[in-house]
N, C-alpha and C. Protein backbone atom coordinates (compact mmCIF):
# COMPACT_ATOMS: atom_id res chain seq x y z
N UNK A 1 14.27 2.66 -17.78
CA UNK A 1 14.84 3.35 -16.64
C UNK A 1 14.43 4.81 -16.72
N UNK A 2 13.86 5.75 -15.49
CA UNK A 2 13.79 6.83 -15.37
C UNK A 2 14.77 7.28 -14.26
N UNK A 3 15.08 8.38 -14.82
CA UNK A 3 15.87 9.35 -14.04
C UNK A 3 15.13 10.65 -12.85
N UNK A 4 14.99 10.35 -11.77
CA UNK A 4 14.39 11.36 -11.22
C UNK A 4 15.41 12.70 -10.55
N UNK A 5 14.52 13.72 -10.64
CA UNK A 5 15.51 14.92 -9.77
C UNK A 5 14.76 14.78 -8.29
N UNK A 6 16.09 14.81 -7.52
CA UNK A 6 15.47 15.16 -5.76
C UNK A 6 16.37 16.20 -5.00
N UNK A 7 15.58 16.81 -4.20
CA UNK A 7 16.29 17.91 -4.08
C UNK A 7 17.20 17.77 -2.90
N UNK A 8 18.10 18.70 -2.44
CA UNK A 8 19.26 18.11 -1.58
C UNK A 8 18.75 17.48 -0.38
N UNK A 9 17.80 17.84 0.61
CA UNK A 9 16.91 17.62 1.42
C UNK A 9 16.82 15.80 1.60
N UNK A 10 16.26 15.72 0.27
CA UNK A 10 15.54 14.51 0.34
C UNK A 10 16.86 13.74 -0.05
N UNK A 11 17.42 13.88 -1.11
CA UNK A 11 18.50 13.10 -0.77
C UNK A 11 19.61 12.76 -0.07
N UNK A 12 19.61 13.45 1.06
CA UNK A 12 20.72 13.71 2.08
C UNK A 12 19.51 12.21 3.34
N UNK A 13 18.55 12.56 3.09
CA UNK A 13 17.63 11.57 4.10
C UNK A 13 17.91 10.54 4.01
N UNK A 14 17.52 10.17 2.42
CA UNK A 14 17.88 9.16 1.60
C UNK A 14 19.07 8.33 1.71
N UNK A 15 20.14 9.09 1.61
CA UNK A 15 21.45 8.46 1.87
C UNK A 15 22.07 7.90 3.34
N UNK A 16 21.25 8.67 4.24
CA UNK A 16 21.40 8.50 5.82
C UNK A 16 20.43 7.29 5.52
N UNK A 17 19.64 6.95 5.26
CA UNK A 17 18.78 5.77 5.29
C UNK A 17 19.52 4.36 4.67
N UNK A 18 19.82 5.03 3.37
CA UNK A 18 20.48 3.61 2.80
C UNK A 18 21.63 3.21 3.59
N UNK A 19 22.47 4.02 3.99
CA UNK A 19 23.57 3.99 4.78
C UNK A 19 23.16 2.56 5.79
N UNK A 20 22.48 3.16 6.76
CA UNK A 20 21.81 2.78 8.09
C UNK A 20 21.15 0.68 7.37
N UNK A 21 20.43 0.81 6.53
CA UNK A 21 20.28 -0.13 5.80
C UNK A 21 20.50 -1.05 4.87
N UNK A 22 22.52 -0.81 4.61
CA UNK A 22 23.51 -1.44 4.14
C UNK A 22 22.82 -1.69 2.79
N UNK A 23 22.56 -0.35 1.86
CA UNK A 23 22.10 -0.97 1.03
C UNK A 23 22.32 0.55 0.21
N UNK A 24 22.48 0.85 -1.45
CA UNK A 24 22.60 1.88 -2.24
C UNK A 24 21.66 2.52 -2.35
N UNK A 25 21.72 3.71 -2.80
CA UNK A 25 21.03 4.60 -3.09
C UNK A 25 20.01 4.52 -4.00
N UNK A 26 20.39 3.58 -4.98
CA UNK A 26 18.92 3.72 -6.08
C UNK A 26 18.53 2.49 -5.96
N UNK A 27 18.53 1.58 -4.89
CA UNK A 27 17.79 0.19 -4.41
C UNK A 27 17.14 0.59 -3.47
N UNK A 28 17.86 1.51 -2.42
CA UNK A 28 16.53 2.06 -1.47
C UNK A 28 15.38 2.85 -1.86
N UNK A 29 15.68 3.70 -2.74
CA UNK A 29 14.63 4.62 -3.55
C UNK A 29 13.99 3.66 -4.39
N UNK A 30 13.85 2.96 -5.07
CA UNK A 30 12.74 1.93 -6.30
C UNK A 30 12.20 1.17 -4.83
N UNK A 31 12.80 0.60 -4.04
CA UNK A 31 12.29 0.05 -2.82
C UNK A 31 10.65 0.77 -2.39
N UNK A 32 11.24 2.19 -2.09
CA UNK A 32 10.57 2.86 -1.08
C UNK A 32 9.19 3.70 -2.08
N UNK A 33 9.62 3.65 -3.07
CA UNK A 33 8.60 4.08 -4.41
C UNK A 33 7.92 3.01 -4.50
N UNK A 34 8.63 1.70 -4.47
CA UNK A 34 7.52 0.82 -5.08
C UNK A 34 6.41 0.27 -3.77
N UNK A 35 7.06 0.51 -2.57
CA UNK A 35 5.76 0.46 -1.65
C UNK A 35 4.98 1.59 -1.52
N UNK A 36 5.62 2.85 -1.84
CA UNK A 36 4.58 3.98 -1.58
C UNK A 36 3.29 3.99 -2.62
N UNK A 37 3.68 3.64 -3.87
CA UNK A 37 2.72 3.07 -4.71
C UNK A 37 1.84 1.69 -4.55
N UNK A 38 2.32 0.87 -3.80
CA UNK A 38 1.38 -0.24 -3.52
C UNK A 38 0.42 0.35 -2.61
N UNK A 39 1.18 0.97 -1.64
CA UNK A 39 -0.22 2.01 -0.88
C UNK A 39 -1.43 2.38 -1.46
N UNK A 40 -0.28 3.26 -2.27
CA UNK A 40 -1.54 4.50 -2.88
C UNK A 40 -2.64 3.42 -3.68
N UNK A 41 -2.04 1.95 -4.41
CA UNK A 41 -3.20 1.57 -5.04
C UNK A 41 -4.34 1.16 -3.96
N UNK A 42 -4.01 0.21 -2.87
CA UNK A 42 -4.54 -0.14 -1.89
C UNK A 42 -5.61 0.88 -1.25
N UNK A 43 -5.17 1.99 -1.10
CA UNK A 43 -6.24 3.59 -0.87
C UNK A 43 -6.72 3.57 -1.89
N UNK A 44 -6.56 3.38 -3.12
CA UNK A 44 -7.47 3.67 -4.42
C UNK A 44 -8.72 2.27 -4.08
N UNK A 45 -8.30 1.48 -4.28
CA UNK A 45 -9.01 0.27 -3.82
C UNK A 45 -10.00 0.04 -2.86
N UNK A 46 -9.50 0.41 -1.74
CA UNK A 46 -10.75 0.70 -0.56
C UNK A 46 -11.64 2.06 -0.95
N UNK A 47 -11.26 3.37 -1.05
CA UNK A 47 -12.42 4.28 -2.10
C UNK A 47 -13.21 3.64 -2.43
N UNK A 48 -12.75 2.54 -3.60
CA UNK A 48 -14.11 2.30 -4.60
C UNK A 48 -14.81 1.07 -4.15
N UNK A 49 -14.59 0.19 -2.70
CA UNK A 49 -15.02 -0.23 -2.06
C UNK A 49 -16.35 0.47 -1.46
N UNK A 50 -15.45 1.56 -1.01
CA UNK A 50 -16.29 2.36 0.59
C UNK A 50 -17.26 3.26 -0.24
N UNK A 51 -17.22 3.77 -2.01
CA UNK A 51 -17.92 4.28 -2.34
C UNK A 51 -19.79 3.49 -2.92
N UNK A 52 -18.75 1.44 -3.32
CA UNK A 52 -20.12 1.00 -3.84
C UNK A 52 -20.51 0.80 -2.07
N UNK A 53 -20.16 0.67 -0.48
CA UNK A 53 -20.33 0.82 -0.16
C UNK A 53 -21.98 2.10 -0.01
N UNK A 54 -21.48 3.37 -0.18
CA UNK A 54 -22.58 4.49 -0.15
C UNK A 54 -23.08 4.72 -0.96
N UNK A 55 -22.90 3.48 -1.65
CA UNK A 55 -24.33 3.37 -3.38
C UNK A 55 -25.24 2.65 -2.84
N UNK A 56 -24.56 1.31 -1.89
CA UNK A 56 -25.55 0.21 -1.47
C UNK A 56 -25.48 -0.68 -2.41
N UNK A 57 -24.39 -0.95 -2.93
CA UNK A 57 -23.95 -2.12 -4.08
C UNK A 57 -23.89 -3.12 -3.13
N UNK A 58 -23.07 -3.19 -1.88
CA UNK A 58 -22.56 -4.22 -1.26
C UNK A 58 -22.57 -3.77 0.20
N UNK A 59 -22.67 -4.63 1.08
CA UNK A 59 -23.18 -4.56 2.66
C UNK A 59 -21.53 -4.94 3.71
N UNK A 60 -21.74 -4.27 4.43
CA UNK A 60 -20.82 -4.81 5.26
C UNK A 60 -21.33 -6.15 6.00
N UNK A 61 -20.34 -7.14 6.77
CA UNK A 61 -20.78 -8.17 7.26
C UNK A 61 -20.29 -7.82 8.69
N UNK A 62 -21.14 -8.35 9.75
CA UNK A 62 -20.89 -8.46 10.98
C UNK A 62 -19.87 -9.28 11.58
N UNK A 63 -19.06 -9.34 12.35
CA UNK A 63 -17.73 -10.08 13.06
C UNK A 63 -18.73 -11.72 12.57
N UNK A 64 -19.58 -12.07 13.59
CA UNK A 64 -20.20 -12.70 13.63
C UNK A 64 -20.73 -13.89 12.18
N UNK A 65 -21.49 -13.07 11.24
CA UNK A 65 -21.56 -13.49 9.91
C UNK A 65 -20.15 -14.00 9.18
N UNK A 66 -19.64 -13.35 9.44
CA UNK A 66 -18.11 -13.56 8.73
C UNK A 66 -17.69 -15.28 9.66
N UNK A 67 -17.36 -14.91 10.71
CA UNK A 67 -17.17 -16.27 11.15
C UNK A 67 -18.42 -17.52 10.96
N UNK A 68 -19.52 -16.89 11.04
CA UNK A 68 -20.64 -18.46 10.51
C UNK A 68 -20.43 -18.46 8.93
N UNK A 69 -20.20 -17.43 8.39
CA UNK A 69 -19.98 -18.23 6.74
C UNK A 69 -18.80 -19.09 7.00
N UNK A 70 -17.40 -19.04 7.44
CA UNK A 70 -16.37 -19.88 7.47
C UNK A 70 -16.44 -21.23 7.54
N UNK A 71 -17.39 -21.55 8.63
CA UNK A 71 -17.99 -22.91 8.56
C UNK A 71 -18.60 -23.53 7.66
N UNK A 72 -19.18 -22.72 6.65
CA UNK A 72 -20.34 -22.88 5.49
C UNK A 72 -19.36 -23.26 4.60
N UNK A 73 -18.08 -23.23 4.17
CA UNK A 73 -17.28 -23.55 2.98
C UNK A 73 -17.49 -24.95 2.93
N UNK A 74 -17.58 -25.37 1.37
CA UNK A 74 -17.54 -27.00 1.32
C UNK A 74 -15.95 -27.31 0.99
N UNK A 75 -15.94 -28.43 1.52
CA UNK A 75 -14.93 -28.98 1.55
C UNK A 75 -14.27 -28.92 0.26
């Protein structure tokens, strides 16, 4: 368990939120942390996509390609 400091601001938001969302204060906060971090990995993730992208590791596929490979799966 960590203990975080927040300043009155944010926790006055916070509490109007959990309120509104019948739910406590430190279930809405691990909630709202633990998606803001699934984000941030998800943005980390596409980066190093979009970067082998502008190496030329890997190609984008056309609408098109994408749907004729679908057909190509073996059963």
């Amino acid at each position: 368990m960590t203990t975080l400091e927040i300043d009155n601001e944010t926790t006055a938001l916070l509490a109007e939120m959990a309120e509104q969302e019948h739910t406590d204060l430190a279930k809405l906060a691990n909630r709202l942390l633990i998606e803001a971090l699934e984000d941030w990995q998800d943005a980390r993730a596409a980066d190093e996509v979009l970067a082998g992208l502008e190496r030329g590791e890997s190609k984008l596929l056309s609408w098109d390609e994408v749907k004729a490979g679908l057909y190509d799966v073996d059963d």
